[in-house]
C-alpha atoms as a PDB file:
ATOM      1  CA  UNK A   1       7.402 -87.129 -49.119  1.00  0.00           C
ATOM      2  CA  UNK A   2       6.625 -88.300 -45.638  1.00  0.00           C
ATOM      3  CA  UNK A   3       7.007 -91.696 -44.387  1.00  0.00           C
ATOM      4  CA  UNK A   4       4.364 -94.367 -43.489  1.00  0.00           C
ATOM      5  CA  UNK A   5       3.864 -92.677 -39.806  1.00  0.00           C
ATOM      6  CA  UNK A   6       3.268 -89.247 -41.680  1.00  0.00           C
ATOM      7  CA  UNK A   7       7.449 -88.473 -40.269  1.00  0.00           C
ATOM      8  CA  UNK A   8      10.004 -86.388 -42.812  1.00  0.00           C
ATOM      9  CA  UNK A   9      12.582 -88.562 -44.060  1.00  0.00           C
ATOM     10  CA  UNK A  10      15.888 -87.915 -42.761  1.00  0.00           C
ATOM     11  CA  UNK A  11      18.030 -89.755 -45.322  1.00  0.00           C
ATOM     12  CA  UNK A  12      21.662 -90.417 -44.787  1.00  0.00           C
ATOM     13  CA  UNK A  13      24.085 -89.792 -47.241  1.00  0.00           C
ATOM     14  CA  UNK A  14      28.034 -90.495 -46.436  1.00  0.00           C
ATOM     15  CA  UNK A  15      28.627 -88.533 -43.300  1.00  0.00           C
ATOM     16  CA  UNK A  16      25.965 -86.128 -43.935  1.00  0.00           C
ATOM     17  CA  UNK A  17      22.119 -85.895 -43.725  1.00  0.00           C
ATOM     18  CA  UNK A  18      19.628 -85.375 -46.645  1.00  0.00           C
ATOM     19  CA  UNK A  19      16.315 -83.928 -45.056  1.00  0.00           C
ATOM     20  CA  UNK A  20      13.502 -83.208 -48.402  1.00  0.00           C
ATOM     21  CA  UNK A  21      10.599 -81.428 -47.141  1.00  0.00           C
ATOM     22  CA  UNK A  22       7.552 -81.304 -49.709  1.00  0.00           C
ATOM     23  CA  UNK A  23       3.828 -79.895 -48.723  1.00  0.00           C
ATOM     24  CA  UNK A  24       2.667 -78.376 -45.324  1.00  0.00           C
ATOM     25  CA  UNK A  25       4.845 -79.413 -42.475  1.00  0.00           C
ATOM     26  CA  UNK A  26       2.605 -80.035 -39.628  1.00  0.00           C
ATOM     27  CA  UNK A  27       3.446 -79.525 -35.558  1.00  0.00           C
ATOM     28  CA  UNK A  28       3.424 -83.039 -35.224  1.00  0.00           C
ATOM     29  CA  UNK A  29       6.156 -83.760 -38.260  1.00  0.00           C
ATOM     30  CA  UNK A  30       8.074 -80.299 -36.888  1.00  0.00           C
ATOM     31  CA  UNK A  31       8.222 -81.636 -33.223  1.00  0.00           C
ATOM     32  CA  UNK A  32       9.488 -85.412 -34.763  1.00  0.00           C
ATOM     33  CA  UNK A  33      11.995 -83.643 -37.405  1.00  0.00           C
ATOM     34  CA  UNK A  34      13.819 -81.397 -34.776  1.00  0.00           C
ATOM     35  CA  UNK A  35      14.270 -84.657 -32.767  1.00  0.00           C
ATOM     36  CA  UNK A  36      15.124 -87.391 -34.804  1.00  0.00           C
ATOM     37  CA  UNK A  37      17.859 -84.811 -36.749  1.00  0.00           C
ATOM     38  CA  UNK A  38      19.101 -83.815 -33.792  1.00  0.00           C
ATOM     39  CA  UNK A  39      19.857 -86.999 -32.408  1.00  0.00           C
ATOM     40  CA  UNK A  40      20.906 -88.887 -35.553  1.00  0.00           C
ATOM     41  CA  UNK A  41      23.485 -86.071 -35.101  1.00  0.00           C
ATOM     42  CA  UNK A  42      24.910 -86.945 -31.985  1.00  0.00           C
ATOM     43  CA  UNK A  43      24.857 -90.493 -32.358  1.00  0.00           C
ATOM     44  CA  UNK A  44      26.595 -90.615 -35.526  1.00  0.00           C
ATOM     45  CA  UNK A  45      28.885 -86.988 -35.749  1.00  0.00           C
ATOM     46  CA  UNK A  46      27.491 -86.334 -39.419  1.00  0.00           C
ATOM     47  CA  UNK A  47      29.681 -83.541 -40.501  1.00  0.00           C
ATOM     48  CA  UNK A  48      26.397 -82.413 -42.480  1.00  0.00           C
ATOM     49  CA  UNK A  49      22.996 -81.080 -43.270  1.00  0.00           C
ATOM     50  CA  UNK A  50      21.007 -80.488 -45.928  1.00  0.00           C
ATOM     51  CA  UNK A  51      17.523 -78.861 -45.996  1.00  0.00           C
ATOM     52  CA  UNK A  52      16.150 -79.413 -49.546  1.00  0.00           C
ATOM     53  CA  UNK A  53      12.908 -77.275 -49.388  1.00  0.00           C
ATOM     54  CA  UNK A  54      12.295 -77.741 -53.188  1.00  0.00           C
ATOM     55  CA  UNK A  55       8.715 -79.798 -52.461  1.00  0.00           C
ATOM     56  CA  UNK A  56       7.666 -76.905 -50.129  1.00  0.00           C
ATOM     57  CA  UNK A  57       5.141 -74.419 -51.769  1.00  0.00           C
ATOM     58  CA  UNK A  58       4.999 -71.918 -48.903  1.00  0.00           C
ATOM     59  CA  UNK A  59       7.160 -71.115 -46.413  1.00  0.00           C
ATOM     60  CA  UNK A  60       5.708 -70.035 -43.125  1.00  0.00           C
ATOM     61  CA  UNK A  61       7.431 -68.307 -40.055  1.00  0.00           C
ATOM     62  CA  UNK A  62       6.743 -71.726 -38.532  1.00  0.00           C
ATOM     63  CA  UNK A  63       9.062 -73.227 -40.208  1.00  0.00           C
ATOM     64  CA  UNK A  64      11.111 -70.826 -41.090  1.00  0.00           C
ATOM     65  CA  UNK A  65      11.686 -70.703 -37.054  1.00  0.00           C
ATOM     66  CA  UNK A  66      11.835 -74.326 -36.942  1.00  0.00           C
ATOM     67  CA  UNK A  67      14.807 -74.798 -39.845  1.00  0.00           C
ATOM     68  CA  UNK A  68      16.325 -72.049 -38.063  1.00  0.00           C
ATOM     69  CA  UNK A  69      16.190 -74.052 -34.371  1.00  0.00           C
ATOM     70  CA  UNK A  70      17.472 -77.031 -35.665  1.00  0.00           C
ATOM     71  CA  UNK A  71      20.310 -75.518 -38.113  1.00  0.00           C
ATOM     72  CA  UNK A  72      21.710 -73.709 -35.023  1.00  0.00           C
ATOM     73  CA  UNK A  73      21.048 -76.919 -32.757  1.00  0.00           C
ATOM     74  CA  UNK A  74      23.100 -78.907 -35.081  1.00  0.00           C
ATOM     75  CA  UNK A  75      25.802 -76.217 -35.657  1.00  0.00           C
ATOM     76  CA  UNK A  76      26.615 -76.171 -31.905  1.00  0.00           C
ATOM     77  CA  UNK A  77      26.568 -79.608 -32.330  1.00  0.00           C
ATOM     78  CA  UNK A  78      29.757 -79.168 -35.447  1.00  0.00           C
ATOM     79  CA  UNK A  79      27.262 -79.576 -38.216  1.00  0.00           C
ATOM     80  CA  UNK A  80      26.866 -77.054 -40.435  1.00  0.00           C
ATOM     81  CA  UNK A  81      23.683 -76.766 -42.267  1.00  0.00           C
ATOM     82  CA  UNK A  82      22.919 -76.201 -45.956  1.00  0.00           C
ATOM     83  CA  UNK A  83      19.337 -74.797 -47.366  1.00  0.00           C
ATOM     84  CA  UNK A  84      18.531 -75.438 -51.009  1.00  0.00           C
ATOM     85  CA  UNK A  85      15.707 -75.651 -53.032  1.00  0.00           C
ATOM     86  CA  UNK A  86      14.252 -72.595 -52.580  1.00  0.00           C
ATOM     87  CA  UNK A  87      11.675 -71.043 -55.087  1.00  0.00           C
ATOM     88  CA  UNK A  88      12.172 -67.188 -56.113  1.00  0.00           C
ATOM     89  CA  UNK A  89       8.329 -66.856 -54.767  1.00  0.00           C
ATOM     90  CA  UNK A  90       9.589 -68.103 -51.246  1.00  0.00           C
ATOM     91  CA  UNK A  91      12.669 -66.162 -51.833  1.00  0.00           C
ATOM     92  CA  UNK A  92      11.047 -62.682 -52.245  1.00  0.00           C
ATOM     93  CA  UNK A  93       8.302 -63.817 -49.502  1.00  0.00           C
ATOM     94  CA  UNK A  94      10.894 -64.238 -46.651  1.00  0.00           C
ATOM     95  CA  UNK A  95      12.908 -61.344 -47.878  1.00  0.00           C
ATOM     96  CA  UNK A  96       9.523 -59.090 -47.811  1.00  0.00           C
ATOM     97  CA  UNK A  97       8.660 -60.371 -44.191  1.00  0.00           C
ATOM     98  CA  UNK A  98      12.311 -59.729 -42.808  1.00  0.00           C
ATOM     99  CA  UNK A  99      13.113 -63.651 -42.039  1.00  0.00           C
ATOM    100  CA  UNK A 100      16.674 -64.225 -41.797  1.00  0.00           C
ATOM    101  CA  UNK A 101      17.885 -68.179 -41.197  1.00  0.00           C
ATOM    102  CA  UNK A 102      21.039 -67.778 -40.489  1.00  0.00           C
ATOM    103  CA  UNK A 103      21.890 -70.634 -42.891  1.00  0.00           C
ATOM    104  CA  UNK A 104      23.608 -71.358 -45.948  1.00  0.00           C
ATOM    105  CA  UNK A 105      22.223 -71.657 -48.815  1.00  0.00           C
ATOM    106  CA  UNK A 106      22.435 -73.203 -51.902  1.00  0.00           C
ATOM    107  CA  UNK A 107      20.226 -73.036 -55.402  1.00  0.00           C
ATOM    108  CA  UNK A 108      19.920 -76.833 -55.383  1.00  0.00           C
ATOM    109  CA  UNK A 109      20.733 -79.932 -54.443  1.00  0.00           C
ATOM    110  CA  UNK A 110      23.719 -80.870 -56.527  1.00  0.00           C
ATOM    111  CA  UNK A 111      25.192 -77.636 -55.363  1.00  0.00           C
ATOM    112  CA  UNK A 112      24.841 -78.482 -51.398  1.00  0.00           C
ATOM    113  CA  UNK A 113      26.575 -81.668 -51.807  1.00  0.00           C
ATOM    114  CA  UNK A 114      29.042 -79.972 -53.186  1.00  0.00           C
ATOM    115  CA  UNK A 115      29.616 -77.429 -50.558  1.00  0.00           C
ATOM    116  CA  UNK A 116      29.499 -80.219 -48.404  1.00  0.00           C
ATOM    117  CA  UNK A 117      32.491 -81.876 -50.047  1.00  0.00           C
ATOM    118  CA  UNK A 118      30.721 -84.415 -52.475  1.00  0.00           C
ATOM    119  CA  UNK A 119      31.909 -83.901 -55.701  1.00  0.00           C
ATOM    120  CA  UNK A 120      30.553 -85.130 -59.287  1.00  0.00           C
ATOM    121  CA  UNK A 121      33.193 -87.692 -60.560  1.00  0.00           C
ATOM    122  CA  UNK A 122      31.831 -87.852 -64.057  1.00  0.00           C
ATOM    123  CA  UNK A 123      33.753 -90.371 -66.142  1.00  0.00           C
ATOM    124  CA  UNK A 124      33.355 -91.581 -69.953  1.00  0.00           C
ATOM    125  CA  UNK A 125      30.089 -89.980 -69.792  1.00  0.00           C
ATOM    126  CA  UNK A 126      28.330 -91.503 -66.756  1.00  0.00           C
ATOM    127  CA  UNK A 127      27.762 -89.473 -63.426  1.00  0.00           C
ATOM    128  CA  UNK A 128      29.392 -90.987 -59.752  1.00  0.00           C
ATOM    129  CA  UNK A 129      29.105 -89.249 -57.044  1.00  0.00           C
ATOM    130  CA  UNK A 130      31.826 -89.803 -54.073  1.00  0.00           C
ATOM    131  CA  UNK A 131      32.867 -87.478 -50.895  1.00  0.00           C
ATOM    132  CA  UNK A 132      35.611 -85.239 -51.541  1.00  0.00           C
ATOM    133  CA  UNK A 133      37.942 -87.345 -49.245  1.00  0.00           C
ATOM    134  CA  UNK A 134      37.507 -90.170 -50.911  1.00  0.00           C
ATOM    135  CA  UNK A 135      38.280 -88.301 -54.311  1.00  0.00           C
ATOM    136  CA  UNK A 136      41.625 -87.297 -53.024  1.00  0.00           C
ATOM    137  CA  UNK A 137      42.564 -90.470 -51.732  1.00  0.00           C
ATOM    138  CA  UNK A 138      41.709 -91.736 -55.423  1.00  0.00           C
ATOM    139  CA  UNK A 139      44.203 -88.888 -56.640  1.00  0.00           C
ATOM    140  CA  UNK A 140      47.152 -89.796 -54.456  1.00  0.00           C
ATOM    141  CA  UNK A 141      46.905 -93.771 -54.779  1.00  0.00           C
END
């Protein structure tokens, strides 16, 4: 899912950042990616990041080095980062090759908002989705 330039979408969500990668990740899109997170970031403190790398049918050390780069970038920057989506192919591919990311990880999306603090708020049957601050200011009021 790439934008109309060919850019990854960096999609904000509360005070964090949703980044879905999907196909081949080219130098060009790496290069954009590691600069528009980085400085969406800074400008707006996100206390967040998500790498969903469900849409990505191989992993290379490419990119594996680049995820890495700008999950330590944004942790120095007080954003921890979150990696989910990964296939068991990928899995067992990165394990084989020695790659460590020195990331989080999470099986899937649902499951890295949650780490992040966004909790499921499921009511009469119908799903809502809200950031775990705003859940216990619910609670208290």
């Amino acid at each position: 899912m790439n934008d109309a330039n060919g850019n990854v979408p960096v999609i904000p969500l509360w005070d964090l950042y949703l980044v879905p990668l999907q196909g081949d990740i080219h130098d060009s899109q790496a290069a954009s990616l590691s600069e528009t997170v980085l400085a969406r970031i800074a400008r707006s403190g996100a206390r967040g990041l998500i790498f969903d790398v469900s849409g990505v049918e191989m992993m290379d050390s490419h990119l594996c080095a680049l995820l890495a780069d700008v999950a330590k970038a944004a942790g120095l920057m007080g954003t921890p980062t979150t990696l989910c989506g990964v296939k068991p192919e990928i899995a067992l591919t990165l394990h084989s090759m020695g790659v460590e990311l020195d990331v989080e990880s999470a099986l899937t999306l649902e499951e890295a908002l949650e780490r992040h603090g966004v909790v499921d708020t499921a009511r009469d049957g119908k799903r809502s989705w809200q950031t775990l601050a705003d859940s216990l200011l619910e609670e208290t009021a």
